[in-house]
Protein backbone atom coordinates (compact mmCIF):
# COMPACT_ATOMS: atom_id res chain seq x y z
CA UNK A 1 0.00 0.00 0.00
CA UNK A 2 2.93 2.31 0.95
CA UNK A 3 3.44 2.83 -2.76
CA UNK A 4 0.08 2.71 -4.34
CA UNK A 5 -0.45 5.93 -1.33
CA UNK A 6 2.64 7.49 -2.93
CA UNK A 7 1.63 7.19 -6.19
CA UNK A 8 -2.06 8.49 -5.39
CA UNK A 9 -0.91 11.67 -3.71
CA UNK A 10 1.29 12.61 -6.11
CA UNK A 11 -0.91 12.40 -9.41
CA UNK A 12 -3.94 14.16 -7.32
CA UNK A 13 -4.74 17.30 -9.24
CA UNK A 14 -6.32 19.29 -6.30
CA UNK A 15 -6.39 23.30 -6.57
CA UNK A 16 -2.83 24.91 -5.44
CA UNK A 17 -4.67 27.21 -3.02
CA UNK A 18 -6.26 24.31 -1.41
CA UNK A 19 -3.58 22.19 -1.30
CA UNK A 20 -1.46 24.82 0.45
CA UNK A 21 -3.91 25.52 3.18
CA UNK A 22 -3.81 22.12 3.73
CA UNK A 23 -0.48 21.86 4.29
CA UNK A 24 -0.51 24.82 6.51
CA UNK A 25 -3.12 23.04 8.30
CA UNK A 26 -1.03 19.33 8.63
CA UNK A 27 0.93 21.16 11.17
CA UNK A 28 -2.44 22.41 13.40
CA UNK A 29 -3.83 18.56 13.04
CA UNK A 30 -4.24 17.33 16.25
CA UNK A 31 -5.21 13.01 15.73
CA UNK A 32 -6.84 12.83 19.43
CA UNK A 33 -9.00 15.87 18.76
CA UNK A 34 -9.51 15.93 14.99
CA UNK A 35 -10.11 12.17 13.84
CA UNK A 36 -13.27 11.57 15.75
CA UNK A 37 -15.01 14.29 13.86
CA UNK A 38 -13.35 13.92 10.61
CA UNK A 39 -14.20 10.18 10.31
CA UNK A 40 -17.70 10.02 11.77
CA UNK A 41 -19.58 6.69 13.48
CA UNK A 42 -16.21 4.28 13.59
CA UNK A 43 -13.03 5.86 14.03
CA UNK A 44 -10.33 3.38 12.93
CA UNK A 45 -7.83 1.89 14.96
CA UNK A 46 -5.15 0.74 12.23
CA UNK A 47 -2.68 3.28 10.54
CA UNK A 48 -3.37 2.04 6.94
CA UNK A 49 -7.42 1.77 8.02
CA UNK A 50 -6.84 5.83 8.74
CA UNK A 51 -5.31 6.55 5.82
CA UNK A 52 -8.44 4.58 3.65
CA UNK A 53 -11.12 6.47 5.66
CA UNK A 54 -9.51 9.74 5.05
CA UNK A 55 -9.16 8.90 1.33
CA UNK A 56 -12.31 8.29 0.61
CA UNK A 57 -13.94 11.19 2.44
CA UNK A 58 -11.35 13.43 0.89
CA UNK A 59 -12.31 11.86 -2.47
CA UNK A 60 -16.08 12.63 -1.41
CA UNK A 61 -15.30 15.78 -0.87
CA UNK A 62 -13.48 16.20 -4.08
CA UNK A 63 -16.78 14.83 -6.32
CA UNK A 64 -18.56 17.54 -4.61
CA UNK A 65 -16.31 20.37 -5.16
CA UNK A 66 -15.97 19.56 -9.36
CA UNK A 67 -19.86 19.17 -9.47
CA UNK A 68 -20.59 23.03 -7.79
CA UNK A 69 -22.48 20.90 -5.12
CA UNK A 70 -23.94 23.16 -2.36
CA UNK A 71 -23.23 21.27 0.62
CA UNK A 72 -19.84 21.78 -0.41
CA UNK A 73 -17.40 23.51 2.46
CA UNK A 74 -14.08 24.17 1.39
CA UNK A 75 -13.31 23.76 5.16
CA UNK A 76 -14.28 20.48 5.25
CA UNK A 77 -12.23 20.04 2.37
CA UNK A 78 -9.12 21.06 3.73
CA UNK A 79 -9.39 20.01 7.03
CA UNK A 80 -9.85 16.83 6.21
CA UNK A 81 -6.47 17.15 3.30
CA UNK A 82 -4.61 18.15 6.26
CA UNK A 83 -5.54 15.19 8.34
CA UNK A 84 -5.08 12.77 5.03
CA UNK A 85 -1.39 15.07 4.78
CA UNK A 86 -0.34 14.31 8.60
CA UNK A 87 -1.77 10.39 8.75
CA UNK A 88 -0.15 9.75 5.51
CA UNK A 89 3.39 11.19 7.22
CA UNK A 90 3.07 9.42 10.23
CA UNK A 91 1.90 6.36 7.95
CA UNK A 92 5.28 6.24 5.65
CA UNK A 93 6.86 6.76 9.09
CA UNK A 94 5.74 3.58 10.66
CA UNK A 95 6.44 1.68 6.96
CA UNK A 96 10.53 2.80 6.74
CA UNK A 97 10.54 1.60 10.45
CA UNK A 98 9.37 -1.88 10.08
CA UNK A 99 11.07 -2.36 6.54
């Protein structure tokens, strides 16, 4: 999975000005206070789990944004890219330590 996420994140063709709030954001993103509301009902336990959850909401929240959808919220949006940003770092993390 380590490089399927690699390859995913870097052929995603997200707006620059979202992408860098995002990143701005990765360094606000608190797991123990964020992920509960970010991933709503059942809040993974498994770093690669995480990282699936967050994918597909992000994705979600992508199909909404190119279709002008009005429940839309950009701050959804990038509050949930940060958290995708920060699991994904901690993810690789955990990978290069057990390879």
């Amino acid at each position: 999975m380590t490089q399927d996420l690699i390859a995913r994140l870097e052929t995603a063709k997200r707006p620059r000005l979202l992408m860098r709030a995002a990143r701005h954001g990765r360094h606000l993103y608190d797991r123990n206070r964020d992920l509960a509301r970010i991933i709503p009902m059942h809040t993974p336990k498994a770093q690669g789990e995480i990282v699936k959850s967050l994918m597909m909401i992000e994705d979600a929240h992508e199909e909404k944004r190119r279709q002008n959808d009005a429940a839309y919220f950009v701050t959804d949006h990038v509050e949930c890219l940060s958290a995708l940003l920060a699991e994904c770092v901690l993810y690789l993390q955990c990978a290069d330590q057990t390879a």
